[in-house]
PDB file of N, CA and C in Angstrom:
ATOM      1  N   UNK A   1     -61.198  15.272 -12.959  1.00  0.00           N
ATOM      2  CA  UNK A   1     -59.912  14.950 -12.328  1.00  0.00           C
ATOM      3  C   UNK A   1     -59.613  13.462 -12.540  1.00  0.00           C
ATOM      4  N   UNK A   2     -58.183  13.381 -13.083  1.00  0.00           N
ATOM      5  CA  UNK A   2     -57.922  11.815 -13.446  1.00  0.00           C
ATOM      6  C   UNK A   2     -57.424  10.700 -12.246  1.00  0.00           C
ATOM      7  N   UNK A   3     -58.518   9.771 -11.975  1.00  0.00           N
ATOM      8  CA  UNK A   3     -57.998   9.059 -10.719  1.00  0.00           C
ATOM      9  C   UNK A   3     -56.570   8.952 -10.544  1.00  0.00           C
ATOM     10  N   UNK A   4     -56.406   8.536  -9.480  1.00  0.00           N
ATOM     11  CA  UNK A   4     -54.733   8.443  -9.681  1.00  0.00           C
ATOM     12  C   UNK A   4     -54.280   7.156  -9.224  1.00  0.00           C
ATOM     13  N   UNK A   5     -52.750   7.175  -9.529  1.00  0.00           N
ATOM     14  CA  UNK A   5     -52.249   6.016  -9.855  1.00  0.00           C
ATOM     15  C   UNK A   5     -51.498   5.114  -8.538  1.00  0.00           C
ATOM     16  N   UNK A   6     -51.123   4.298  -8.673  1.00  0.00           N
ATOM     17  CA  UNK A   6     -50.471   3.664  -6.955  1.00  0.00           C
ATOM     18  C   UNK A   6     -49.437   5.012  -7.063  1.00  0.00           C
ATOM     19  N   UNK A   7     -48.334   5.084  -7.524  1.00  0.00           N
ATOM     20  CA  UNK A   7     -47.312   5.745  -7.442  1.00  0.00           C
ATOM     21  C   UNK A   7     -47.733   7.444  -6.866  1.00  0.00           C
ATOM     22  N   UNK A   8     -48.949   7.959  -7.181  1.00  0.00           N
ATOM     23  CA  UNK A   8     -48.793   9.494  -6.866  1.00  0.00           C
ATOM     24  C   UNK A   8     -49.474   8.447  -5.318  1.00  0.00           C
ATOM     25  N   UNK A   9     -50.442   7.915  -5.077  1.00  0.00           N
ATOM     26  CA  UNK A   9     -50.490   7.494  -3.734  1.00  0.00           C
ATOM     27  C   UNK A   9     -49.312   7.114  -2.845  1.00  0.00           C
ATOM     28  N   UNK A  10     -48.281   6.637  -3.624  1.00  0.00           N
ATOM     29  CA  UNK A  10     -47.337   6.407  -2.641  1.00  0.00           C
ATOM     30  C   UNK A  10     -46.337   7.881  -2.446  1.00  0.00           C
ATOM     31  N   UNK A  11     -46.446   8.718  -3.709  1.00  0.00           N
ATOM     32  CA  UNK A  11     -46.058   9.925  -3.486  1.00  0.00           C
ATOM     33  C   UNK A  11     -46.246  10.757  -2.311  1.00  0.00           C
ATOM     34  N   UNK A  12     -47.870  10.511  -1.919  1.00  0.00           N
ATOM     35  CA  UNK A  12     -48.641  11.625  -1.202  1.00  0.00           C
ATOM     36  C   UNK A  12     -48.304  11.126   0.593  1.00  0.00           C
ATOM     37  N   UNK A  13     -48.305   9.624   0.048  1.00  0.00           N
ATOM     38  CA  UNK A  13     -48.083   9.255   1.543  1.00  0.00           C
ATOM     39  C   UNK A  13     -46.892   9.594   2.295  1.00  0.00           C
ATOM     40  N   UNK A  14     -45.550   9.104   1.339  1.00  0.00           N
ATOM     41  CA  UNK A  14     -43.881   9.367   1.776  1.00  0.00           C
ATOM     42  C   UNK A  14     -44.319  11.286   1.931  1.00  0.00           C
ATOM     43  N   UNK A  15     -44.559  12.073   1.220  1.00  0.00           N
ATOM     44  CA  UNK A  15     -44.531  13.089   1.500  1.00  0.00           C
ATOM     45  C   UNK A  15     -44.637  14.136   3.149  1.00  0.00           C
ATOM     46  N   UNK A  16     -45.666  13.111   3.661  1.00  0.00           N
ATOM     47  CA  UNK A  16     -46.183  13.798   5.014  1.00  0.00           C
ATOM     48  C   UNK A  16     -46.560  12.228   6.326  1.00  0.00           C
ATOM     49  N   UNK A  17     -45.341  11.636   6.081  1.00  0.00           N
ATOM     50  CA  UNK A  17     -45.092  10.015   6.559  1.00  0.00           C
ATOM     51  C   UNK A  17     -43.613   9.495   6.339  1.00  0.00           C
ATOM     52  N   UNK A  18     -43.038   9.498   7.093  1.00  0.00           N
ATOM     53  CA  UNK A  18     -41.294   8.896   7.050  1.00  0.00           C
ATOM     54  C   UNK A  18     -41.847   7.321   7.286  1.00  0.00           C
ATOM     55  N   UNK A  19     -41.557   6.756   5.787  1.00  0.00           N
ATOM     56  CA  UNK A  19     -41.685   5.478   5.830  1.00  0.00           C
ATOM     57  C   UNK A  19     -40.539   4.540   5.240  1.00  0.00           C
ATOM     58  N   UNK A  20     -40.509   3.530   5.959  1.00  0.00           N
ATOM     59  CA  UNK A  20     -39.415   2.681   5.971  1.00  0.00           C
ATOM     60  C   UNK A  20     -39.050   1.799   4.299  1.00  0.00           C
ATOM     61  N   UNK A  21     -40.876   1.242   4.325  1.00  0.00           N
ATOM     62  CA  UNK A  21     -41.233   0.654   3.380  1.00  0.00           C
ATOM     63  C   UNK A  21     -42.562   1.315   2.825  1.00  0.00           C
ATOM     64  N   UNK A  22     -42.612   1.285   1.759  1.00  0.00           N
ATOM     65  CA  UNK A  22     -43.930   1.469   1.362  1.00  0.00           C
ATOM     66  C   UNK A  22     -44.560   1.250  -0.404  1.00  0.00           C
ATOM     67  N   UNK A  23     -45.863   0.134  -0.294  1.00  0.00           N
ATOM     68  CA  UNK A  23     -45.819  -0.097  -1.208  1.00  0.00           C
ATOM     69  C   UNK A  23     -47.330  -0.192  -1.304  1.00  0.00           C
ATOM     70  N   UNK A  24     -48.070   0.615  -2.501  1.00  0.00           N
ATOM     71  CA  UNK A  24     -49.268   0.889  -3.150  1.00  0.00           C
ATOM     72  C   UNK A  24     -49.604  -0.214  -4.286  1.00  0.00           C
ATOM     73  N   UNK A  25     -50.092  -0.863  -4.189  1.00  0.00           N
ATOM     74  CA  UNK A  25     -51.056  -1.367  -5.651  1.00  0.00           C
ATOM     75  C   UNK A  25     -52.367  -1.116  -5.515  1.00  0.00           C
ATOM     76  N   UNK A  26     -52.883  -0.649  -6.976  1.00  0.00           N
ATOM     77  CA  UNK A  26     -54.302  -0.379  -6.879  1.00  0.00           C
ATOM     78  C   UNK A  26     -54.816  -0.516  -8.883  1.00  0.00           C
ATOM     79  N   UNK A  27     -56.139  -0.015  -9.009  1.00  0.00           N
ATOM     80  CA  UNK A  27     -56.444   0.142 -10.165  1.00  0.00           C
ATOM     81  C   UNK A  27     -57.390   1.260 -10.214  1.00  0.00           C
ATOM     82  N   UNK A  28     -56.756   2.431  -9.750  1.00  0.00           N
ATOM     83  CA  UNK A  28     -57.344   3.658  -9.750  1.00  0.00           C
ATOM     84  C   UNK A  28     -58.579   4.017  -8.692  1.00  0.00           C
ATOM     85  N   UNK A  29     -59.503   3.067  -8.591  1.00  0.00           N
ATOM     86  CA  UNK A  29     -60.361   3.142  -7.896  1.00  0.00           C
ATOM     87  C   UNK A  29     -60.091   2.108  -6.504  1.00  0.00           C
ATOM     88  N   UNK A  30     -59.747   1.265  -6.603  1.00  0.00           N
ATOM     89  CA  UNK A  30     -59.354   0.665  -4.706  1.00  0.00           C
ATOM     90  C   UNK A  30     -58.168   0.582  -4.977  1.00  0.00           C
ATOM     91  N   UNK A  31     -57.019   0.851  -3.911  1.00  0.00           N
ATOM     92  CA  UNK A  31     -55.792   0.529  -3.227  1.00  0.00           C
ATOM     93  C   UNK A  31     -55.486  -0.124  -2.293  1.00  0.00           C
ATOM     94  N   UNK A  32     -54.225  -1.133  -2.068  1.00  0.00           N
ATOM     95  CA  UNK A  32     -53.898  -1.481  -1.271  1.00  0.00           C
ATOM     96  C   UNK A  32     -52.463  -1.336  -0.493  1.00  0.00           C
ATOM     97  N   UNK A  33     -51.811  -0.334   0.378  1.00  0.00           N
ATOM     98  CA  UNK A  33     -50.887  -0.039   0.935  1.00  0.00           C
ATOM     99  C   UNK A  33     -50.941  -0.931   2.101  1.00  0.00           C
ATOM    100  N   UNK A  34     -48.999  -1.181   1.796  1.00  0.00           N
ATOM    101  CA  UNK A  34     -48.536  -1.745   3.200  1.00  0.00           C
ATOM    102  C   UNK A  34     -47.883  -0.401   3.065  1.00  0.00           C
ATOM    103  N   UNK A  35     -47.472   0.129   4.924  1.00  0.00           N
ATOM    104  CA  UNK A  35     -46.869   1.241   4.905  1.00  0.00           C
ATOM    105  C   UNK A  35     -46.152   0.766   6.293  1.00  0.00           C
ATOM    106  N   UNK A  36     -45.141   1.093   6.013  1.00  0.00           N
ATOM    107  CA  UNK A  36     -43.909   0.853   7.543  1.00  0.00           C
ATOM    108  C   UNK A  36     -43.245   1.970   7.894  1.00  0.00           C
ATOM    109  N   UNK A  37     -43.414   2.478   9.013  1.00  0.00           N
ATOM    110  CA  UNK A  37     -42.859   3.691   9.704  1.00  0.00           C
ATOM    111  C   UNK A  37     -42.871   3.480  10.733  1.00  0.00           C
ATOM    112  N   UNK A  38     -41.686   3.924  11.169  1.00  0.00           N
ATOM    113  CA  UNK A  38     -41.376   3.754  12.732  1.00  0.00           C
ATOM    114  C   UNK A  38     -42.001   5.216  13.817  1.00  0.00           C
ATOM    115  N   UNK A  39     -42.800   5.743  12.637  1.00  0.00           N
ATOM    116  CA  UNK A  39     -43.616   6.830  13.837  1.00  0.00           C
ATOM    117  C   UNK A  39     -44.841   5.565  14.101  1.00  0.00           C
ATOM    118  N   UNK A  40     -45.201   4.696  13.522  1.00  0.00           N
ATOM    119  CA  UNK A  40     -46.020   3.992  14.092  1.00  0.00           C
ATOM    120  C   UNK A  40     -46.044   3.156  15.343  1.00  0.00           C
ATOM    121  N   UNK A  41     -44.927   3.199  15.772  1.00  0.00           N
ATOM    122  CA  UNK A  41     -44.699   2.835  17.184  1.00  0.00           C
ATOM    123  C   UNK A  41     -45.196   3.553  18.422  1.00  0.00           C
ATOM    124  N   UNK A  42     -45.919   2.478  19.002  1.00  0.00           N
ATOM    125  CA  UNK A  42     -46.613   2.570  20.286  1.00  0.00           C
ATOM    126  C   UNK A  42     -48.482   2.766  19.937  1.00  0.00           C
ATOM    127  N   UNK A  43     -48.277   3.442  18.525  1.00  0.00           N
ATOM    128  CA  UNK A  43     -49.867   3.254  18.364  1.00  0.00           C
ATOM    129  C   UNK A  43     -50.636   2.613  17.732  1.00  0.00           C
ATOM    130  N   UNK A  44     -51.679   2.466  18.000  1.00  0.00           N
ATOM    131  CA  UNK A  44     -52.944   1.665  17.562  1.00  0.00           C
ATOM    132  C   UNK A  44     -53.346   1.446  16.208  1.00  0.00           C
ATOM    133  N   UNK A  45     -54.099   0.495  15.789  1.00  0.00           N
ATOM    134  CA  UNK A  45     -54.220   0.285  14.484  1.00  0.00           C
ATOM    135  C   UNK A  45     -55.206   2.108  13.776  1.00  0.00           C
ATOM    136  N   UNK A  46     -55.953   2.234  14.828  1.00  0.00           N
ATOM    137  CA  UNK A  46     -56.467   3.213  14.374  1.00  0.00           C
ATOM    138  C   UNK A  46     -56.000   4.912  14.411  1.00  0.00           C
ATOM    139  N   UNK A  47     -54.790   4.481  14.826  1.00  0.00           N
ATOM    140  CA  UNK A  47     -54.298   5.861  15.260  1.00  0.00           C
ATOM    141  C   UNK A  47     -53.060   5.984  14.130  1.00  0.00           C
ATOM    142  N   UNK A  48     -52.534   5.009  13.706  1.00  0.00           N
ATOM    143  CA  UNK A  48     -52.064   4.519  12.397  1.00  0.00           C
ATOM    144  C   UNK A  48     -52.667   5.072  11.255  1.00  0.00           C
ATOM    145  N   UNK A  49     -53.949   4.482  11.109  1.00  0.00           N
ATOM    146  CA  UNK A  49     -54.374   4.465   9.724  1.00  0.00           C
ATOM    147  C   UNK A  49     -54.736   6.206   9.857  1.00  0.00           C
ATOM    148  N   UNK A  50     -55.404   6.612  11.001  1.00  0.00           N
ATOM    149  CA  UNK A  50     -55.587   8.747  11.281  1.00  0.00           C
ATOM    150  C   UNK A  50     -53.777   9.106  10.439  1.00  0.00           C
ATOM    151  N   UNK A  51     -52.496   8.609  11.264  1.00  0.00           N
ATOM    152  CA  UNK A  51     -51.894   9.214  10.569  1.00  0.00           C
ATOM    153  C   UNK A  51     -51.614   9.387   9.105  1.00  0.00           C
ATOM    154  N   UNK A  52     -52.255   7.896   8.195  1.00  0.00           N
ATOM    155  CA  UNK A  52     -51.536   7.692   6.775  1.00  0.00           C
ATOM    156  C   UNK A  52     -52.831   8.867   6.106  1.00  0.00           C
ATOM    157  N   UNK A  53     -54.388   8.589   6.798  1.00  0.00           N
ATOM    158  CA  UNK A  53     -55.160   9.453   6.054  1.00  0.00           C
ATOM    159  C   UNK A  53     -54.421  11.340   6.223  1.00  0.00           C
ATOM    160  N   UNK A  54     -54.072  11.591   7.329  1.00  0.00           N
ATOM    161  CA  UNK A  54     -53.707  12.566   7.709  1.00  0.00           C
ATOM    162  C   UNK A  54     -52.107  13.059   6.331  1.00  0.00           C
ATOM    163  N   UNK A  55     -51.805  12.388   6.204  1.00  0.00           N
ATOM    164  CA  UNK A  55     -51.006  12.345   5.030  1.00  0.00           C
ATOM    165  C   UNK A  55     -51.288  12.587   3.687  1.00  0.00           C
ATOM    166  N   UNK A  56     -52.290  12.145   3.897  1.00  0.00           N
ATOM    167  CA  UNK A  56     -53.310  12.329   2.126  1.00  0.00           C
ATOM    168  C   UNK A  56     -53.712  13.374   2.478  1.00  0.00           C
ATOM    169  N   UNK A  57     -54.409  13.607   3.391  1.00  0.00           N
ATOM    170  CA  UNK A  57     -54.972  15.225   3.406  1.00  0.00           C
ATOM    171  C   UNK A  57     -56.053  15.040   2.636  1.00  0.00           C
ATOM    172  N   UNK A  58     -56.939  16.275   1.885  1.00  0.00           N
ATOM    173  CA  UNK A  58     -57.955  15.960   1.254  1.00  0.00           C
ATOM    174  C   UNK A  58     -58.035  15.186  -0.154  1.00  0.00           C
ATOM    175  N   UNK A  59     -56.733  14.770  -0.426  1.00  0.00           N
ATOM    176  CA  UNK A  59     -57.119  13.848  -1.888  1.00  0.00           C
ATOM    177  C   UNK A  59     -57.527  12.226  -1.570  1.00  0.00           C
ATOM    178  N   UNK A  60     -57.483  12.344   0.038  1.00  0.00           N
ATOM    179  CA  UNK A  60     -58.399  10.963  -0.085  1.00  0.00           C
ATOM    180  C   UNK A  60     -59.994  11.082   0.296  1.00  0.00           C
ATOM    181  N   UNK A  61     -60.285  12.117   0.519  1.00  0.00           N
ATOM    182  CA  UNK A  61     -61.145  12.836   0.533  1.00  0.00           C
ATOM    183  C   UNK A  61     -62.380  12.511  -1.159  1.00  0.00           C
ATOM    184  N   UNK A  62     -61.188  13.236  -1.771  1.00  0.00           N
ATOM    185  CA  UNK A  62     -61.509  13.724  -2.940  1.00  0.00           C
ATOM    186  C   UNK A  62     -61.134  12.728  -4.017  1.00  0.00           C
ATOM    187  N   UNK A  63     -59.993  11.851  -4.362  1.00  0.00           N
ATOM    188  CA  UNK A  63     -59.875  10.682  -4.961  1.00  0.00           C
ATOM    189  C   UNK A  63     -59.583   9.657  -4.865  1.00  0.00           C
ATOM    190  N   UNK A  64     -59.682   8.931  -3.420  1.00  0.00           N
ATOM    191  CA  UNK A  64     -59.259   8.175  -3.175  1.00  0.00           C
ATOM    192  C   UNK A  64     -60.126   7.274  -2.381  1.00  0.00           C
ATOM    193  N   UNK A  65     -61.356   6.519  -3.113  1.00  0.00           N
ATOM    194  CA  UNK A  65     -62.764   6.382  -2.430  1.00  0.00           C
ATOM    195  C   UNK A  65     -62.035   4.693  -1.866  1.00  0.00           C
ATOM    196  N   UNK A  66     -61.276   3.987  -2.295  1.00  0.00           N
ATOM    197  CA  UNK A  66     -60.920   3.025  -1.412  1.00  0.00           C
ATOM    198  C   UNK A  66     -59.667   2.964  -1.360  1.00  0.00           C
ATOM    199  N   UNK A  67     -59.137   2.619   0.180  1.00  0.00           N
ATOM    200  CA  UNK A  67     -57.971   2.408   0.064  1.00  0.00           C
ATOM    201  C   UNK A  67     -57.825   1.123   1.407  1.00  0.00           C
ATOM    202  N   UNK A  68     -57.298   0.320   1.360  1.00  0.00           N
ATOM    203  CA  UNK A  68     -57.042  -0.737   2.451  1.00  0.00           C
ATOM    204  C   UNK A  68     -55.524  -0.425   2.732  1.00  0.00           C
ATOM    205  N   UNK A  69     -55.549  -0.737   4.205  1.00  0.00           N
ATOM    206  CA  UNK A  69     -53.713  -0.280   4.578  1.00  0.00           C
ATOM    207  C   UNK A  69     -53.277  -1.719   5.168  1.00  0.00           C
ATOM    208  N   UNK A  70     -52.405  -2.159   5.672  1.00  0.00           N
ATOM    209  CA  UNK A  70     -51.615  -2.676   5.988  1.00  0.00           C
ATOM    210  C   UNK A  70     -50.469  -1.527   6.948  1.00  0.00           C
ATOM    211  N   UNK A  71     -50.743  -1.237   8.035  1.00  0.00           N
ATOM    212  CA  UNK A  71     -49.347  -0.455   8.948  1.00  0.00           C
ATOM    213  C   UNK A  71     -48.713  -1.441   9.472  1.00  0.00           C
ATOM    214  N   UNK A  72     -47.414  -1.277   9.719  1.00  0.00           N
ATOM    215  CA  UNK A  72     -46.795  -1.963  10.586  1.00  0.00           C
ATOM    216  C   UNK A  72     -44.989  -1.215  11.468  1.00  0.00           C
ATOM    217  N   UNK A  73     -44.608  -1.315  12.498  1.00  0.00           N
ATOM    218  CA  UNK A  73     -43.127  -0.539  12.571  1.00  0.00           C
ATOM    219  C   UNK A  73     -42.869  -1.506  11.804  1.00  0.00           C
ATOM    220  N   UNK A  74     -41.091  -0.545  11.925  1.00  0.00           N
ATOM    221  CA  UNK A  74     -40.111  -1.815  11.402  1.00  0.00           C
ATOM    222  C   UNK A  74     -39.964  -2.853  11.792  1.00  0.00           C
ATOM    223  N   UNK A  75     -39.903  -2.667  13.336  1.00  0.00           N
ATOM    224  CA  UNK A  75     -40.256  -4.199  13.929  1.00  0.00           C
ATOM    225  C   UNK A  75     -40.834  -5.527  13.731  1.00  0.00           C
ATOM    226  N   UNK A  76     -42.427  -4.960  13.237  1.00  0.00           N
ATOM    227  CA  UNK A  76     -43.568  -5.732  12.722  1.00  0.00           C
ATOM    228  C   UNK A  76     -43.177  -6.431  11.449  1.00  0.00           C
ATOM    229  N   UNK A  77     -42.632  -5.294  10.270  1.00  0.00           N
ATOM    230  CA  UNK A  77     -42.349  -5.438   9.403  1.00  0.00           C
ATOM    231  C   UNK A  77     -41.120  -6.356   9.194  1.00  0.00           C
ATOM    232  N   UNK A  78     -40.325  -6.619   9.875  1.00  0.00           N
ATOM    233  CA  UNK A  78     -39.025  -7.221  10.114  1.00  0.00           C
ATOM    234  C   UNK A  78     -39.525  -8.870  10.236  1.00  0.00           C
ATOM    235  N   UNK A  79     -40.428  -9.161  10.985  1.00  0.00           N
ATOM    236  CA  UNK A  79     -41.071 -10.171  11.250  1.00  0.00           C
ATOM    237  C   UNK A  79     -42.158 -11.098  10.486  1.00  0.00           C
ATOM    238  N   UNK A  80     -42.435 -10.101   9.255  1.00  0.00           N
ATOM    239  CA  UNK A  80     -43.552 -10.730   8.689  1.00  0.00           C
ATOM    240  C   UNK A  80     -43.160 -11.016   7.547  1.00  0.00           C
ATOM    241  N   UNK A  81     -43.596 -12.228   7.122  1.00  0.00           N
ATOM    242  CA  UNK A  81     -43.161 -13.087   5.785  1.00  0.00           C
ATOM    243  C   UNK A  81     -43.721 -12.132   4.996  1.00  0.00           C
ATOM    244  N   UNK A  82     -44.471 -10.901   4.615  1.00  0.00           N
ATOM    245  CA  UNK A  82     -44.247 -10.130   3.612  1.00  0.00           C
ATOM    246  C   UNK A  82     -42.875  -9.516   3.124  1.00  0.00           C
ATOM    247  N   UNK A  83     -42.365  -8.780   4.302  1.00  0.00           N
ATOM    248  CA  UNK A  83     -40.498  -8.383   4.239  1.00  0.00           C
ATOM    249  C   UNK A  83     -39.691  -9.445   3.095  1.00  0.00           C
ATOM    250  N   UNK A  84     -39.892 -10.490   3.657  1.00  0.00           N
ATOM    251  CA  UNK A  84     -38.804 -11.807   3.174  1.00  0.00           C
ATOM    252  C   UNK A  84     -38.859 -11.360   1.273  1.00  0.00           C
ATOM    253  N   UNK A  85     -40.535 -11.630   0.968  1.00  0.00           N
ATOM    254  CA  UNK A  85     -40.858 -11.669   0.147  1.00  0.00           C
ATOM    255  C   UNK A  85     -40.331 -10.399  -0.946  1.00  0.00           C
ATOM    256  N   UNK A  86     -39.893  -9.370  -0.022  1.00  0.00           N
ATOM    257  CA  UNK A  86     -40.066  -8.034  -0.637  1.00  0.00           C
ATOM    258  C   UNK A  86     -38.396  -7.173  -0.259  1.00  0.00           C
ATOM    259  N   UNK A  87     -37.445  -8.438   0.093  1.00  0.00           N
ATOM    260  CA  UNK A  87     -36.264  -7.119   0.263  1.00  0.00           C
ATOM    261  C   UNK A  87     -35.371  -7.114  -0.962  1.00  0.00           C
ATOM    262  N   UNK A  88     -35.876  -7.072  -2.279  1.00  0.00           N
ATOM    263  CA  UNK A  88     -35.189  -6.715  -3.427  1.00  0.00           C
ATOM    264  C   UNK A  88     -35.226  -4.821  -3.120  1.00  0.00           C
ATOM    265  N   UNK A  89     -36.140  -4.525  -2.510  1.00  0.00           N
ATOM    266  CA  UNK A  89     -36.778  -3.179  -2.621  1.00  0.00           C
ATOM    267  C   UNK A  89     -35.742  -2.649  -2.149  1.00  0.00           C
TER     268      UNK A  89
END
């Protein structure tokens, strides 16, 4: 099975995750997602990252041996000099 790429990761995530923003870089083997959704409001960093894995379902399981997240609401996201950097998107 051919590792996969940021883009099917960001596929898998928007799929089963209403996200505001969301953006994957990786090199097949580690990733790094910022992911912004406003279902992330009210919860915890770890109740966050349950939902984005919960999104992957078993292909992070199965191909996706690192991944680092970044969650934030829109709120968060509104506020953080990453946004500034990133509203061509």
């Amino acid at each position: 099975m051919a590792d996969p790429t940021p883009a099917e990761i960001e596929r898998f995530i928007a799929q089963g995750l209403a996200c505001e923003h969301l953006d994957v870089q990786g090199d097949g083997q580690h990733f790094f997602a910022t992911i912004v959704s406003a279902q992330f409001e009210g919860a915890s960093r770890v109740v966050r990252h349950q939902r984005v894995y919960a999104a992957l379902g078993d292909r992070m399981r199965e191909q996706i041996h690192a991944l680092s997240m970044k969650t934030l609401t829109p709120a968060e996201w509104a506020a953080s000099p990453d946004a500034a950097a990133t509203q061509h998107h």
